[in-house]
C-alpha atoms as a PDB file:
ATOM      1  CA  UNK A   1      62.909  38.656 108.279  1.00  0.00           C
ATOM      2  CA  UNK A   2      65.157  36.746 110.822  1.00  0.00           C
ATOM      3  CA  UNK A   3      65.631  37.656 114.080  1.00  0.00           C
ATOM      4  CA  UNK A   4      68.849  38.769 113.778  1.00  0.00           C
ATOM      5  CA  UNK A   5      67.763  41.550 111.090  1.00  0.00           C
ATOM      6  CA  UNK A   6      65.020  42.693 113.487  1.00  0.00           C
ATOM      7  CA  UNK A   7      67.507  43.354 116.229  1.00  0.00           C
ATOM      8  CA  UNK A   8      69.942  45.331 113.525  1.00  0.00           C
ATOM      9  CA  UNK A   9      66.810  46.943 113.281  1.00  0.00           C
ATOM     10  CA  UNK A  10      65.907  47.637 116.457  1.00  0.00           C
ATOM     11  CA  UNK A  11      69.237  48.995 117.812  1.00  0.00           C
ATOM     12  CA  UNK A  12      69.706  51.326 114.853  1.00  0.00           C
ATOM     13  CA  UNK A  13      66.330  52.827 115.846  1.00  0.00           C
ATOM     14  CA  UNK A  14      67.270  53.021 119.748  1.00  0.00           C
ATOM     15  CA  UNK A  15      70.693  54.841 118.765  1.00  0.00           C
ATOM     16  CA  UNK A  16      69.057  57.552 116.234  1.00  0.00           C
ATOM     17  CA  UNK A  17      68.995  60.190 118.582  1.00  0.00           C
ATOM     18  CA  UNK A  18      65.690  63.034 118.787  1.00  0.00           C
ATOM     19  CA  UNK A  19      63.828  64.383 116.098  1.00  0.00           C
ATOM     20  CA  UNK A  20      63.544  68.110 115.253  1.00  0.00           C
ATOM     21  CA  UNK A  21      59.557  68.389 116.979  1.00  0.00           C
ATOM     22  CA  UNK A  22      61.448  66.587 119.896  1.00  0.00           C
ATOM     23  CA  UNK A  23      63.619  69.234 120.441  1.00  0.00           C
ATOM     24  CA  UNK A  24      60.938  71.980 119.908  1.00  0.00           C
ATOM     25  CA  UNK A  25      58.792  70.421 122.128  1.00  0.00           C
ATOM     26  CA  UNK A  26      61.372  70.513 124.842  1.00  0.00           C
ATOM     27  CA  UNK A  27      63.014  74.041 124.201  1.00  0.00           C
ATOM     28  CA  UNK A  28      59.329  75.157 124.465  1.00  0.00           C
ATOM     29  CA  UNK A  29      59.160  72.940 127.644  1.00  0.00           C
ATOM     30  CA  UNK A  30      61.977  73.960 129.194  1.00  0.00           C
ATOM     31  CA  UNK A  31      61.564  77.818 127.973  1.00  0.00           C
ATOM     32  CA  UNK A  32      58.096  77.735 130.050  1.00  0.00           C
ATOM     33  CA  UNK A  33      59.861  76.437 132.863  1.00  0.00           C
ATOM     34  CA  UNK A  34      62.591  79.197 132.944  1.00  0.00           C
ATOM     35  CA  UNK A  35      59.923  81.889 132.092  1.00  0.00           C
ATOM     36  CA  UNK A  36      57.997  80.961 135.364  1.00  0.00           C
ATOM     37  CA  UNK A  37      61.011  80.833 137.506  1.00  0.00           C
ATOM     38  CA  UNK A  38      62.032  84.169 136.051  1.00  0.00           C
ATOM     39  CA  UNK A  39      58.570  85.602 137.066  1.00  0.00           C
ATOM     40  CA  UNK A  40      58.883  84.190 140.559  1.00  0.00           C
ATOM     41  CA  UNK A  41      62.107  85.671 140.818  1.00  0.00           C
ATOM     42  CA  UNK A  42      61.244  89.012 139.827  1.00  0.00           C
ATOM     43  CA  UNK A  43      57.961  89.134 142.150  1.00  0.00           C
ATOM     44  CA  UNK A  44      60.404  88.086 145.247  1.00  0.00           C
ATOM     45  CA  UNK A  45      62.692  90.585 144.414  1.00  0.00           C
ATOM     46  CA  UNK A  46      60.255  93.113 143.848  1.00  0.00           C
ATOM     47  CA  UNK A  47      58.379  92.092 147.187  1.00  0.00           C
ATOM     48  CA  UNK A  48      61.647  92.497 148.963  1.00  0.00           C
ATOM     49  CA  UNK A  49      62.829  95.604 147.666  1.00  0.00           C
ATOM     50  CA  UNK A  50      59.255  97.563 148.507  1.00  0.00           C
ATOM     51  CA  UNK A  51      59.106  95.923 152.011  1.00  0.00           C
ATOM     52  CA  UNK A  52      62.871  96.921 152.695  1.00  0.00           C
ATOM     53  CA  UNK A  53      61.800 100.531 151.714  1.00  0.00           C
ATOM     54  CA  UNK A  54      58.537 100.519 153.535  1.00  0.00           C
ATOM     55  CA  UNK A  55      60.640  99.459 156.595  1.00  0.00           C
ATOM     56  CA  UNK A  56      63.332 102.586 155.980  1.00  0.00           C
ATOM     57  CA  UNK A  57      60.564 105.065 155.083  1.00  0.00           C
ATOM     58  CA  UNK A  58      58.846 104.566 158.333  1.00  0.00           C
ATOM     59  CA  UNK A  59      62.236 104.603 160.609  1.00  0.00           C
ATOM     60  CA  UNK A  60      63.048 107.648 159.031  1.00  0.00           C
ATOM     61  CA  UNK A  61      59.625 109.417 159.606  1.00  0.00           C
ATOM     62  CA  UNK A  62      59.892 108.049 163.537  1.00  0.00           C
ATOM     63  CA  UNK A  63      62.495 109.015 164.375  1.00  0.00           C
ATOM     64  CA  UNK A  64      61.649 112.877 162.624  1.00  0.00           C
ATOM     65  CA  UNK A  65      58.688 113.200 164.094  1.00  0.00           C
ATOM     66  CA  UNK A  66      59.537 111.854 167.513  1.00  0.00           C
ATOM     67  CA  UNK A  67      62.065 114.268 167.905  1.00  0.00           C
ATOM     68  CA  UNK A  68      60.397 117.232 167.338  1.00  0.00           C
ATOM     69  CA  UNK A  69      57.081 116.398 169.024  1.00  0.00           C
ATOM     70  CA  UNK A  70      59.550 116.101 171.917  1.00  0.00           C
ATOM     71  CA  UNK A  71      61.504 119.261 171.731  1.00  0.00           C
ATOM     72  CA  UNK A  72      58.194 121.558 171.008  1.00  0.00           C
ATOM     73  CA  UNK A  73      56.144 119.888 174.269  1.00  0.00           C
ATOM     74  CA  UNK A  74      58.635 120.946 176.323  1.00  0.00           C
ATOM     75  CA  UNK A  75      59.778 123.975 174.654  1.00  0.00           C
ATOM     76  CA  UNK A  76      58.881 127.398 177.215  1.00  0.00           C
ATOM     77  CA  UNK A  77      60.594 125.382 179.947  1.00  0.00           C
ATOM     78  CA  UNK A  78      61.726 129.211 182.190  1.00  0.00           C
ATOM     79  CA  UNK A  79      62.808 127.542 185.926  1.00  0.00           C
ATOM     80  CA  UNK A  80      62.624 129.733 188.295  1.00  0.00           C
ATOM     81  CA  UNK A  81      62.454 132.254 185.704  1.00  0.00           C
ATOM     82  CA  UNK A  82      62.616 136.122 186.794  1.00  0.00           C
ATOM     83  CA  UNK A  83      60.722 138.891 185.592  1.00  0.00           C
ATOM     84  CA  UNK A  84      63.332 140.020 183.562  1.00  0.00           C
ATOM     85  CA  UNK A  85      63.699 143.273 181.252  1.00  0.00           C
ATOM     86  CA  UNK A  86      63.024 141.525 177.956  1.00  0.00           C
ATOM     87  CA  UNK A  87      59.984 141.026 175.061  1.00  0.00           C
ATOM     88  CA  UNK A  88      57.565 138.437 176.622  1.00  0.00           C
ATOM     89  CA  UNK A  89      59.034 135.068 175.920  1.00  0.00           C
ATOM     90  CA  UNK A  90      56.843 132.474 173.711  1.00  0.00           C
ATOM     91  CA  UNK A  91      57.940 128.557 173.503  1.00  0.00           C
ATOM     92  CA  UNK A  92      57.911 129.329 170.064  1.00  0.00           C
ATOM     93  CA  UNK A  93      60.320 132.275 168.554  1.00  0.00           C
ATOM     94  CA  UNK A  94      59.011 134.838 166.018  1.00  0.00           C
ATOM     95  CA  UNK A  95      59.712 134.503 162.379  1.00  0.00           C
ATOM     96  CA  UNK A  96      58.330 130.979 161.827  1.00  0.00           C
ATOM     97  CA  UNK A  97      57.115 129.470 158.699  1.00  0.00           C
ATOM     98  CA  UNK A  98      56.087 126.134 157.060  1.00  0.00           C
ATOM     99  CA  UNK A  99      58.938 124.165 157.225  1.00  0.00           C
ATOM    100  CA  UNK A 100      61.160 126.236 160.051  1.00  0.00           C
ATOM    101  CA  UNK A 101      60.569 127.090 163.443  1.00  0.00           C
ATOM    102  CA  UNK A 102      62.363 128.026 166.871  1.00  0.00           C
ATOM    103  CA  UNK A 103      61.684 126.103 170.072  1.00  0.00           C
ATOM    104  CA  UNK A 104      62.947 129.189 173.026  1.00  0.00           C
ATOM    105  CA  UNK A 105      63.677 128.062 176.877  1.00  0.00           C
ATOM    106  CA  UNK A 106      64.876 130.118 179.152  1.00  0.00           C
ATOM    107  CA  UNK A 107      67.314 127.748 180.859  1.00  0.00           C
ATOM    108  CA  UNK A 108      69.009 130.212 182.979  1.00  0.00           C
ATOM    109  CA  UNK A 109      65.812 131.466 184.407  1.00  0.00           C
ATOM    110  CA  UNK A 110      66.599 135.419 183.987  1.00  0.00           C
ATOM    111  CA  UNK A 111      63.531 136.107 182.197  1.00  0.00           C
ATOM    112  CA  UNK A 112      64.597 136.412 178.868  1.00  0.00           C
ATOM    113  CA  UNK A 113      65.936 133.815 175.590  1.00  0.00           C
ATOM    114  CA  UNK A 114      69.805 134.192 175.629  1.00  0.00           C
ATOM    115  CA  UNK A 115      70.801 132.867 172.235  1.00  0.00           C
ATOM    116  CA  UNK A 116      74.586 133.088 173.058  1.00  0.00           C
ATOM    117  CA  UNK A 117      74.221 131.484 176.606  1.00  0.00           C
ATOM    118  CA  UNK A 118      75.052 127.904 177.371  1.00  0.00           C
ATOM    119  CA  UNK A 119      73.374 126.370 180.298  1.00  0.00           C
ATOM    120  CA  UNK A 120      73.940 122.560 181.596  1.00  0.00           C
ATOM    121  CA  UNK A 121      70.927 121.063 182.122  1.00  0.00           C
ATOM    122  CA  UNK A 122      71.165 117.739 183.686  1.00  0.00           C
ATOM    123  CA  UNK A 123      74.686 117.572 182.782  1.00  0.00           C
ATOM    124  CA  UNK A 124      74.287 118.112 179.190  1.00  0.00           C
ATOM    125  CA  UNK A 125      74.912 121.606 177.856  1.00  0.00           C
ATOM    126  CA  UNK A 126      71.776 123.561 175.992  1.00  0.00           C
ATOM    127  CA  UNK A 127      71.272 126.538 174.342  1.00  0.00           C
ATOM    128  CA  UNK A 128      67.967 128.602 174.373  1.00  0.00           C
ATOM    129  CA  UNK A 129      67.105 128.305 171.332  1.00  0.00           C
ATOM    130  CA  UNK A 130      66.574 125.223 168.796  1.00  0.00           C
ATOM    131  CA  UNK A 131      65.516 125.818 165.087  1.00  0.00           C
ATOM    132  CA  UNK A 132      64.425 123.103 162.786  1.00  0.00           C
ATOM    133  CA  UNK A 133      64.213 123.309 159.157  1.00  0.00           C
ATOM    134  CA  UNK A 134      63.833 121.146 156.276  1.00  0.00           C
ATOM    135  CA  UNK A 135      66.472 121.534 152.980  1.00  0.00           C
ATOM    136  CA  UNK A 136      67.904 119.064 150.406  1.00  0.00           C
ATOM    137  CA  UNK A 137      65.785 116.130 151.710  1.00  0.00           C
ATOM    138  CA  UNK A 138      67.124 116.352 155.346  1.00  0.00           C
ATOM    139  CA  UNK A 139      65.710 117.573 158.480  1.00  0.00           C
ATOM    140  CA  UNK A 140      68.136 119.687 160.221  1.00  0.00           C
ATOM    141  CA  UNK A 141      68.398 120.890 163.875  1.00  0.00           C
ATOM    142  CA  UNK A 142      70.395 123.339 165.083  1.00  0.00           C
ATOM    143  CA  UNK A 143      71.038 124.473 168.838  1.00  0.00           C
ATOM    144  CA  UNK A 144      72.040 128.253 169.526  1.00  0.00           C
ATOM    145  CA  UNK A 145      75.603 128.649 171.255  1.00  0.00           C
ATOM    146  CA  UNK A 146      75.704 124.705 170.940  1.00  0.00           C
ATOM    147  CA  UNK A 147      75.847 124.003 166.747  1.00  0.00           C
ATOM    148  CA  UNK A 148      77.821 126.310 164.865  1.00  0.00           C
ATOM    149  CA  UNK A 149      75.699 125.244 162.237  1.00  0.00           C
ATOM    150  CA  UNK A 150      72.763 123.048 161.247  1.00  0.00           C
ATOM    151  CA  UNK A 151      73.014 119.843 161.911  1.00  0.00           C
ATOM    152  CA  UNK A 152      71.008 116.468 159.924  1.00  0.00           C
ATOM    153  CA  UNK A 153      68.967 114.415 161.922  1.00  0.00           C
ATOM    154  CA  UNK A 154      67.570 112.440 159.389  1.00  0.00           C
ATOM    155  CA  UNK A 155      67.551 112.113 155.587  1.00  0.00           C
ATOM    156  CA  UNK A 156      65.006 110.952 152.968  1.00  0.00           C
ATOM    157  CA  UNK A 157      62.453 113.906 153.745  1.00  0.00           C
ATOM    158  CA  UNK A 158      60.238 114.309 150.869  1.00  0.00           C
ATOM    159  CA  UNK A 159      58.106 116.482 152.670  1.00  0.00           C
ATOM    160  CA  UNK A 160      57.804 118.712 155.962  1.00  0.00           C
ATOM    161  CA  UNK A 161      54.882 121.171 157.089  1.00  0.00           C
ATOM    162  CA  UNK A 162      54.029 122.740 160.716  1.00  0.00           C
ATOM    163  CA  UNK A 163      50.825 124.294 160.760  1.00  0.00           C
ATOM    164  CA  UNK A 164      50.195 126.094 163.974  1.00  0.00           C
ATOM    165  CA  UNK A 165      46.974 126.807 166.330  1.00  0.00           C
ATOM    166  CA  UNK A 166      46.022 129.532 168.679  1.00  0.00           C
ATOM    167  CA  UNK A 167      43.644 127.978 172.201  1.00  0.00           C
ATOM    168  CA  UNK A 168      40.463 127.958 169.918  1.00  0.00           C
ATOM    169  CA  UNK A 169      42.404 125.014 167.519  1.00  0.00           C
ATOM    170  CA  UNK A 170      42.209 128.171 164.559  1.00  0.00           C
ATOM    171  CA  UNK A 171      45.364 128.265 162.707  1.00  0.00           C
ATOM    172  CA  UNK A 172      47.484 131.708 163.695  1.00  0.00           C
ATOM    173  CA  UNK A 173      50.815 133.240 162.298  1.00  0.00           C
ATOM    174  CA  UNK A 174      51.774 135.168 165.816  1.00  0.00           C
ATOM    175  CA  UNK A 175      54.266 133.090 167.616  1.00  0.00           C
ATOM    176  CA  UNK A 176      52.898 134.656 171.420  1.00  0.00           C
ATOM    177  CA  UNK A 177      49.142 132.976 170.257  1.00  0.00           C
ATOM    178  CA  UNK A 178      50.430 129.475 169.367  1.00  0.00           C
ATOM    179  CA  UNK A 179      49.057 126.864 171.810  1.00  0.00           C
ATOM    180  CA  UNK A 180      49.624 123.709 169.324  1.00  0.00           C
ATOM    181  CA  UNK A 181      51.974 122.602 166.778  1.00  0.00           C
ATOM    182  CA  UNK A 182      50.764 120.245 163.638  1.00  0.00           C
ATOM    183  CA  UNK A 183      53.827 118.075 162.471  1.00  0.00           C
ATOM    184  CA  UNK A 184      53.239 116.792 158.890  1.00  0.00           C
ATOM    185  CA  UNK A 185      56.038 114.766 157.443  1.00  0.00           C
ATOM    186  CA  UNK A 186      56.652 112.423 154.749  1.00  0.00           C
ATOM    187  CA  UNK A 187      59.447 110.357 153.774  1.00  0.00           C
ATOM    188  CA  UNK A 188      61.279 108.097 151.398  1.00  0.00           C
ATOM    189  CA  UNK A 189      63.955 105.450 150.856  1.00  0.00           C
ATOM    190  CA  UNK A 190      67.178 107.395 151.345  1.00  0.00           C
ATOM    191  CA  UNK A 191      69.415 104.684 149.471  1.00  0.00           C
ATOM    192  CA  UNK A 192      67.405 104.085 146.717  1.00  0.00           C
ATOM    193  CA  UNK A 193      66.686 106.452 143.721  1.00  0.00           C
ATOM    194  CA  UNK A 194      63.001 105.939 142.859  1.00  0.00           C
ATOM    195  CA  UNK A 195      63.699 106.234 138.900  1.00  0.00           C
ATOM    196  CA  UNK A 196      65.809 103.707 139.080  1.00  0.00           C
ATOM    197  CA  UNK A 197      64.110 101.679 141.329  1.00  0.00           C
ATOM    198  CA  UNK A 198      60.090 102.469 140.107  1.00  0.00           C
ATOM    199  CA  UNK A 199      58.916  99.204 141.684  1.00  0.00           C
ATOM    200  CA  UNK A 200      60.260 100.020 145.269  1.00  0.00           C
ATOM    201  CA  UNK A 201      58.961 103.698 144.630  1.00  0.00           C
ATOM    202  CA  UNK A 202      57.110 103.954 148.501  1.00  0.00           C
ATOM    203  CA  UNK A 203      56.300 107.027 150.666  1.00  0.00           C
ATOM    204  CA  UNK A 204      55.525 106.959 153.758  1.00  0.00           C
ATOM    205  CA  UNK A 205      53.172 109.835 155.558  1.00  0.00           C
ATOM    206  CA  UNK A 206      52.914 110.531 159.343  1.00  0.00           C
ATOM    207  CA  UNK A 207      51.192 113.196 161.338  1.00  0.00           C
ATOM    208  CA  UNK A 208      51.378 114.176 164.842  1.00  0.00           C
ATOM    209  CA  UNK A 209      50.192 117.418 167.067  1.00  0.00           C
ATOM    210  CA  UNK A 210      51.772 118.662 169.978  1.00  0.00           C
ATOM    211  CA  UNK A 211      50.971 121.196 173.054  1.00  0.00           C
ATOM    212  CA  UNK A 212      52.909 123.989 174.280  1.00  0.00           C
ATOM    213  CA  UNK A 213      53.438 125.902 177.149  1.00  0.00           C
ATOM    214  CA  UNK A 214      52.478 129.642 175.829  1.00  0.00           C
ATOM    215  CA  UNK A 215      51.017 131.779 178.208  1.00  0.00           C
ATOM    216  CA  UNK A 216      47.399 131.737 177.960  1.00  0.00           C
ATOM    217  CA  UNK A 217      47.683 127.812 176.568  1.00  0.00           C
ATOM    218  CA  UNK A 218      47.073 126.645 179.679  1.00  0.00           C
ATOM    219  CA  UNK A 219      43.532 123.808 179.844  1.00  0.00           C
ATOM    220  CA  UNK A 220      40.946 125.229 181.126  1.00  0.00           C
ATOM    221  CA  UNK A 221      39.459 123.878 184.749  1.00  0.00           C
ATOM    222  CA  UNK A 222      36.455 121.618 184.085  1.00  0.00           C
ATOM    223  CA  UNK A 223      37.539 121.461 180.276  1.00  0.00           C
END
C-alpha cells in the first residue's frame, strides 16, 4: 500500500466519530457523576434545612420559657400591702390547670388582687393579674385591665405542661400550697409543615422550675 493510501486511511479513521459502547460508557460515566452530585446536594440541603429548624425550635422555646419563669418568680409581689378585707392572696390564682395558670400581684398594695385596676409600675402600666395558656400551637398571655384579650407570645408550641409543688417538692392542686412551678415546653419549626418537610421534622424540649413567693414558701433558716 503507498503512503498516500495509508493516510486516506488514517484520516477516514480519525473523522469516524464514537462508537455505540463509547457513548454508553460515557452516559454511564457521566450519569455517576450527576448521581453523586445529586446526593451531595440533597444531604446539604437536608443538613441545612434541620439545622435552620433546630435553630427556630430552640428560639422559640427561650424565649417561652424565659418569660414565664420570669413572671411566676416574681409573681405575689404586695408593696406595702395592707391587711385588707379580701380571701388570702396566693402568687398563684385559683382555678389552675396543666396548661393555664394566673400569676396575682397586688400592685396597689390594698391587700387584695384587683383584676379591673391598673397600676404603673415603673412607668409601665400592670394589671394584677396575668394568665397564660397554651391553644392552637401558641402560647398566649394575657394581662387583666391591660389585654382585652389574649395575646401570642410565641408560636410553634407543640407542647406545654406546669406541674406544681407544695414546700415538701410533692405535687398539689391548691393554689394557697404552691411553693414551685415546673415549666415543661416543647416546640417546633413554626414555618415549616413537618409532612411536607419529614427530613427537617425536629422538636425541641426544655424544662425549667421556678420559686414563688406563697406564704409559708419561704427557705427555711439553716436549710
Amino acid at each position: 500500500m503507498s503512503a498516500a493510501a495509508r493516510r486516506r486511511g488514517q484520516g477516514s479513521t480519525a473523522q469516524r466519530g464514537f462508537t455505540l459502547p463509547e457513548l454508553l460508557v460515557a452516559m454511564a460515566s457521566v450519569g455517576l457523576v450527576l448521581t453523586g452530585l445529586v446526593s451531595f446536594l440533597v444531604a446539604g440541603q437536608r443538613s441545612f434545612l434541620v439545622g435552620a429548624n433546630q435553630v427556630e425550635s430552640q428560639q422559640n422555646v427561650r424565649i417561652a420559657i424565659a418569660r414565664m419563669i420570669d413572671e411566676i418568680r416574681f409573681s405575689g409581689n404586695a408593696p406595702g400591702a395592707a391587711a385588707g378585707n379580701c380571701a388570702p392572696r396566693s402568687a398563684i390564682g385559683p382555678g389552675q390547670t396543666v396548661t393555664s395558670l394566673t400569676l396575682q400581684n397586688d400592685w396597689n398594695g390594698n391587700g387584695c388582687i384587683d383584676p379591673g385596676t391598673v397600676v404603673m409600675v415603673n412607668g409601665v402600666q400592670r394589671g394584677e393579674q396575668v394568665s397564660y395558656s397554651f391553644a392552637d400551637g401558641q402560647l398566649l398571655r394575657q394581662e387583666s385591665a391591660v389585654n382585652n384579650a389574649a395575646q401570642p407570645v410565641v408560636g410553634g408550641i407543640e407542647t406545654l405542661a406546669f406541674t406544681y409543688l407544695d414546700a415538701q417538692g410533692d405535687e398539689t392542686g391548691t393554689a394557697a400550697s404552691i411553693c414551685s412551678v415546673v415549666v415543661t415546653i416543647a416546640t417546633h419549626p413554626e414555618g415549616r409543615q413537618p409532612a411536607t418537610y419529614q427530613q427537617g421534622k425536629v422538636f425541641v424540649k426544655m424544662t425549667d422550675t421556678a420559686r414563688i413567693r406563697n406564704p409559708g414558701c419561704e427557705p427555711k433558716s439553716g436549710a
